[in-house]
C-alpha atoms as a PDB file:
ATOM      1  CA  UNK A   1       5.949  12.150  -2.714  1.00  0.00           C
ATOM      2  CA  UNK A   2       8.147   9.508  -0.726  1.00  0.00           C
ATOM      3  CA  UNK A   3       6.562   5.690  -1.085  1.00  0.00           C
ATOM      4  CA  UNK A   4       7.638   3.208   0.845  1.00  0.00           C
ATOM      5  CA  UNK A   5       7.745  -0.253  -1.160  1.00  0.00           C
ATOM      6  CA  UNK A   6       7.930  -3.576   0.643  1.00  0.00           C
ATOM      7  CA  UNK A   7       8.250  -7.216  -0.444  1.00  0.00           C
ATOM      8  CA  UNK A   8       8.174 -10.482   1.028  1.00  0.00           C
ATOM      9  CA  UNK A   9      10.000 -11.944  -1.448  1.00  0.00           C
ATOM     10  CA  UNK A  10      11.155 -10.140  -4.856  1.00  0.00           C
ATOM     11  CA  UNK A  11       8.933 -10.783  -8.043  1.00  0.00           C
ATOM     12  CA  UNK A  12       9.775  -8.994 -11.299  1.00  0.00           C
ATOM     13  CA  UNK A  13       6.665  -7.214 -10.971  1.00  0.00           C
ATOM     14  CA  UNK A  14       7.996  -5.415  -8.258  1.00  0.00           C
ATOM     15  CA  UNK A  15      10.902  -3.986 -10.372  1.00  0.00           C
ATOM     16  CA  UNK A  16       7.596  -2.840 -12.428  1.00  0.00           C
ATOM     17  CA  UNK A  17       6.221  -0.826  -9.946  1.00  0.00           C
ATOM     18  CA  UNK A  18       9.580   1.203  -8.386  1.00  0.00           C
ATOM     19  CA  UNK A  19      10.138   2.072 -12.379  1.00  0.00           C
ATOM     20  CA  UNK A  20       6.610   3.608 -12.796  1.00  0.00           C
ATOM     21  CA  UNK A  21       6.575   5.283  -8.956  1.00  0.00           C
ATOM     22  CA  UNK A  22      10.250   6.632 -10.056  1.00  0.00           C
ATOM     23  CA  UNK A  23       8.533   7.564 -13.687  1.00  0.00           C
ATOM     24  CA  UNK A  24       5.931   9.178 -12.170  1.00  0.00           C
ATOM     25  CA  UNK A  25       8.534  11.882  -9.960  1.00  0.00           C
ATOM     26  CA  UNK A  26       8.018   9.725  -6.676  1.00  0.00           C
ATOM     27  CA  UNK A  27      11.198   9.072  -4.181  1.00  0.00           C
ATOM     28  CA  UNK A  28      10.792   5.660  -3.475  1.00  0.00           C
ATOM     29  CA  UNK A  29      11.806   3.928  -0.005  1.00  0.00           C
ATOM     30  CA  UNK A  30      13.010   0.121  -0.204  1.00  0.00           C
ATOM     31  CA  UNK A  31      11.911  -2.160   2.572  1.00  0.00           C
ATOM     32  CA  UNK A  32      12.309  -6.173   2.946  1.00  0.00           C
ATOM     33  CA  UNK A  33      12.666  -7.759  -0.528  1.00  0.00           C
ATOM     34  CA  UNK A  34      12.798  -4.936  -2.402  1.00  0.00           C
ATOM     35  CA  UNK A  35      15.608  -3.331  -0.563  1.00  0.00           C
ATOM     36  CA  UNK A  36      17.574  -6.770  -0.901  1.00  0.00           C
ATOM     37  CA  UNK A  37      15.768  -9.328  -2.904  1.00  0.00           C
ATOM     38  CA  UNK A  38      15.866 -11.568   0.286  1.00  0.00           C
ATOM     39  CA  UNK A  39      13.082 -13.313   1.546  1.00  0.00           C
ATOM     40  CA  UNK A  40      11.573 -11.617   4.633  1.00  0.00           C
ATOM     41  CA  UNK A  41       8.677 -13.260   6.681  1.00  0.00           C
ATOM     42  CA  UNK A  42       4.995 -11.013   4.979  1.00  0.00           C
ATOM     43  CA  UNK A  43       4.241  -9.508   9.419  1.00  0.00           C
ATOM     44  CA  UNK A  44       7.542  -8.439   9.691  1.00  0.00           C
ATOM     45  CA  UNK A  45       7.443  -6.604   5.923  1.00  0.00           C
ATOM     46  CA  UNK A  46       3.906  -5.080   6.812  1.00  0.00           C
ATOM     47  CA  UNK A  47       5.127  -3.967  10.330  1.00  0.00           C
ATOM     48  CA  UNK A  48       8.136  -2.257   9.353  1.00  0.00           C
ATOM     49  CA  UNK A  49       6.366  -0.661   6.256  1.00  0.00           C
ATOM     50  CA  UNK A  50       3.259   0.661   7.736  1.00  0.00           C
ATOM     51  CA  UNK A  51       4.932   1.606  10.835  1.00  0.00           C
ATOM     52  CA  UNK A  52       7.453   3.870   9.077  1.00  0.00           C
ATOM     53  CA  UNK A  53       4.208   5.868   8.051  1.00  0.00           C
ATOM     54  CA  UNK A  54       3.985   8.780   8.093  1.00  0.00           C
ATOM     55  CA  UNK A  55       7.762   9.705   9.319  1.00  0.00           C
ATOM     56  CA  UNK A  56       9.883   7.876   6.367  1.00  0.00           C
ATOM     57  CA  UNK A  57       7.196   8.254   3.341  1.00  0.00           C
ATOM     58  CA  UNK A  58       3.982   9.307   2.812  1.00  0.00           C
ATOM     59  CA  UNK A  59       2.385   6.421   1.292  1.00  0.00           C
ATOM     60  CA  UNK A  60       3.143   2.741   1.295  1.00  0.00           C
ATOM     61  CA  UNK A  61       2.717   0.239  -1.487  1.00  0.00           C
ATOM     62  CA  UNK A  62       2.864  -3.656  -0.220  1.00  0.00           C
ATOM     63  CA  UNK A  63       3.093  -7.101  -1.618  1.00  0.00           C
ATOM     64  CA  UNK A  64       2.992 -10.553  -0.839  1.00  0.00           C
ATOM     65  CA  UNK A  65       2.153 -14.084  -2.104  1.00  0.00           C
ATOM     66  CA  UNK A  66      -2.026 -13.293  -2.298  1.00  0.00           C
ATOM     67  CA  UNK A  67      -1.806  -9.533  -0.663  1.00  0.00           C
ATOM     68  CA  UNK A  68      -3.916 -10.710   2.081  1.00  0.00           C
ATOM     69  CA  UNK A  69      -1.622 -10.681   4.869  1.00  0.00           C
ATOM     70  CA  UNK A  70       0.612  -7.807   3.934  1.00  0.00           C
ATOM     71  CA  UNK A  71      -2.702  -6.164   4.251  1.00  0.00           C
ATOM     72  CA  UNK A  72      -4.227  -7.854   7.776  1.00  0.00           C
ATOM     73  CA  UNK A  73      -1.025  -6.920   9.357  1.00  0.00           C
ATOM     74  CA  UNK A  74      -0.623  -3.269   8.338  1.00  0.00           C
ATOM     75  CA  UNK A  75      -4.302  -2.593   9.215  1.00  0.00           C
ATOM     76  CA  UNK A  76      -3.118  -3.458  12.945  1.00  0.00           C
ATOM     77  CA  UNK A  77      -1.350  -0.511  12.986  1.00  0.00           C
ATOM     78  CA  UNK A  78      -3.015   2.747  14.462  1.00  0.00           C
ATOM     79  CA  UNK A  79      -3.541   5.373  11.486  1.00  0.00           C
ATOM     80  CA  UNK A  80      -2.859   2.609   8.911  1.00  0.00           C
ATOM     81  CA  UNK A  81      -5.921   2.559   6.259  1.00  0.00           C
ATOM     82  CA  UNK A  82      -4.540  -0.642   3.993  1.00  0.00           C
ATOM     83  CA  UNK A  83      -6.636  -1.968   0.999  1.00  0.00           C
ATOM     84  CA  UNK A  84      -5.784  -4.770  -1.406  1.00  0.00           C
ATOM     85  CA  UNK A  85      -6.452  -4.020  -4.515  1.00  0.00           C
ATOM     86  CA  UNK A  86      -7.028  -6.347  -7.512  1.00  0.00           C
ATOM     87  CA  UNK A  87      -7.519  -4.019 -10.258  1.00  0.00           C
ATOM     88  CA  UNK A  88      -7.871  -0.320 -10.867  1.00  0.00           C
ATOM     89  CA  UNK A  89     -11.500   0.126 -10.145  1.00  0.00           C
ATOM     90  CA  UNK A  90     -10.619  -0.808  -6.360  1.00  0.00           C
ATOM     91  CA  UNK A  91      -7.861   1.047  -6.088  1.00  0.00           C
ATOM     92  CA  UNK A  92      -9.945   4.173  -7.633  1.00  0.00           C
ATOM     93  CA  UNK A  93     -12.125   3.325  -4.952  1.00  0.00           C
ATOM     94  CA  UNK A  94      -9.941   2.986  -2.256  1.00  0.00           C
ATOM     95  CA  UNK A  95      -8.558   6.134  -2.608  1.00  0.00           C
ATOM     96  CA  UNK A  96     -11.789   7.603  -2.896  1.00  0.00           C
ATOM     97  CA  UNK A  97     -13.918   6.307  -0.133  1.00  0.00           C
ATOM     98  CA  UNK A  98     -11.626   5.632   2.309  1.00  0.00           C
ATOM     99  CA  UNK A  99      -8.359   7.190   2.202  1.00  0.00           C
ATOM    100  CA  UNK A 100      -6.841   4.085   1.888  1.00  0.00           C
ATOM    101  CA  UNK A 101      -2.766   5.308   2.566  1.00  0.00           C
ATOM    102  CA  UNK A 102      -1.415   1.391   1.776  1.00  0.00           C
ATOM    103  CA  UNK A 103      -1.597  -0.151  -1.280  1.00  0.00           C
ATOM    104  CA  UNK A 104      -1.592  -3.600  -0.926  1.00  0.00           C
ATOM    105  CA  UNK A 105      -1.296  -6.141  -3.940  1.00  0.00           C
ATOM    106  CA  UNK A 106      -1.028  -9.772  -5.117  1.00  0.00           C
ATOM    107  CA  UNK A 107       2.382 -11.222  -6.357  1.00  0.00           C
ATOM    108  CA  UNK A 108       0.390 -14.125  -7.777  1.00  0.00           C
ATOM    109  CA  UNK A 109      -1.935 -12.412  -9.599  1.00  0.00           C
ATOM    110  CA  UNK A 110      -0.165  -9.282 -10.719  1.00  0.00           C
ATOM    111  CA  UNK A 111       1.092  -8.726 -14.078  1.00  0.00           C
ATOM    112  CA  UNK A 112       3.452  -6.000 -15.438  1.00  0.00           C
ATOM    113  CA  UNK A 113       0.253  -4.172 -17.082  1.00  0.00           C
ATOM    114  CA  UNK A 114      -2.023  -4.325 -14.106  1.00  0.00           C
ATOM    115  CA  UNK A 115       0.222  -3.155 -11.433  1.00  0.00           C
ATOM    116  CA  UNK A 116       0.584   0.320 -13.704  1.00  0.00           C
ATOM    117  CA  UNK A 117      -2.969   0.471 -14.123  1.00  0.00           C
ATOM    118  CA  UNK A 118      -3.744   0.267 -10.248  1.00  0.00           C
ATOM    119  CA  UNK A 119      -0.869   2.940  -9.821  1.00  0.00           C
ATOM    120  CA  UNK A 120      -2.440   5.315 -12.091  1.00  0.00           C
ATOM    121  CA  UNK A 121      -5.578   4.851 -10.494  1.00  0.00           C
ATOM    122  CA  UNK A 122      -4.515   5.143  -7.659  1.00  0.00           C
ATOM    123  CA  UNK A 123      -2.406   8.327  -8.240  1.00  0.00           C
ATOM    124  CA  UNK A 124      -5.011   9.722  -9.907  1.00  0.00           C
ATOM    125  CA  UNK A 125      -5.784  13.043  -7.731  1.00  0.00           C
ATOM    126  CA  UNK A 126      -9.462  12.919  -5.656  1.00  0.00           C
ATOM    127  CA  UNK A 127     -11.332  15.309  -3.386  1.00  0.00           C
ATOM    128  CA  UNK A 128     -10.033  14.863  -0.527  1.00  0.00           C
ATOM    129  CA  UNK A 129     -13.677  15.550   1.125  1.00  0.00           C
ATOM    130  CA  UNK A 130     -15.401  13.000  -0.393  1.00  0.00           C
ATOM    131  CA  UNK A 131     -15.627   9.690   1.888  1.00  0.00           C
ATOM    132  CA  UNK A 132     -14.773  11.561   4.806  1.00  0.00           C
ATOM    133  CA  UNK A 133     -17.249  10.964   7.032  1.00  0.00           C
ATOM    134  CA  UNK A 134     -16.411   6.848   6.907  1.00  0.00           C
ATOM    135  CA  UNK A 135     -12.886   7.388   7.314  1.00  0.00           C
ATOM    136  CA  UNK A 136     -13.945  10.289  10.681  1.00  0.00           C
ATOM    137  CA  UNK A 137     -16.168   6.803  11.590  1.00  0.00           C
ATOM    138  CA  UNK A 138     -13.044   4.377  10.901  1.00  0.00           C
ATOM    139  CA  UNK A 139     -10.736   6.233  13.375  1.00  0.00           C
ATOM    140  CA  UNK A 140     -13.699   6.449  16.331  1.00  0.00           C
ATOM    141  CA  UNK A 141     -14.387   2.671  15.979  1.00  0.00           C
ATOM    142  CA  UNK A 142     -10.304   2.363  15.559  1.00  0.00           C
ATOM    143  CA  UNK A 143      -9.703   4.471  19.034  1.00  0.00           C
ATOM    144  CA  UNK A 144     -12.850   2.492  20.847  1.00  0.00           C
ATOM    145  CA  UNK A 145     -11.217  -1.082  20.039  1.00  0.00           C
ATOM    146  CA  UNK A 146      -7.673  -0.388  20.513  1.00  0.00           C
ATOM    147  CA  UNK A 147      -8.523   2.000  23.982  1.00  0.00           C
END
């Protein structure tokens, strides 16, 4: 699978997680910090990341200073389904119930061993079935409020 990673700015614990998507078989696409360890302003990062979905990758993974606005911006964008996830047991979740297709995550809070254990949950394979019904309600209350 192609993921698309993008930084704000470029933590070691973003080295982590392009070494375990690259582990793991995935091609991995560099945007903003990651591609060149500059800073990048978080809308800009989000914009470009999400909005390469689904033509560059398949999936995004995101991060920023608390994860919040990586994730804020990339839910603007039509099709986008962006969840910030503090641990595995949200990311599990995320996945699950709503399809979530960004992962967005904390550079603050993130350590080496955490970031792997969101990835594996959140690579971890699901029915693709279950939660559908909120994610069929998601894109009718998506196409009523952006007409």
């Amino acid at each position: 699978m192609k993921i698309l990673v993008a930084s704000d700015e470029w933590y070691d614990v973003d080295a982590v997680i392009v070494r375990e998507l690259e582990a793991r078989g995935h091609t991995i696409v560099p945007v903003g910090a990651v591609l060149d360890h500059m800073e990048h302003p978080w809308v800009q990062v989000a914009e470009e990341a999400a909005g390469a979905l689904p033509d560059r990758a398949d999936e995004a993974v995101l991060l920023c200073w608390s994860g919040t606005g990586v994730t804020m911006a990339a839910n603007k964008l039509p099709g986008i389904r962006a969840a910030l996830c503090v641990d595995a047991h949200t990311a599990r979740a995320a996945r699950l119930w709503n399809h979530a297709n960004v992962l967005c995550l904390s550079h603050r809070t993130l350590s080496a061993d955490v970031a792997r254990e969101i990835l594996e949950a959140w690579l971890a394979p699901y029915d693709p079935q279950v939660g559908q019904d909120g994610v069929d309600r998601l894109a009718a209350l998506d196409s009523r409020t952006r007409g």
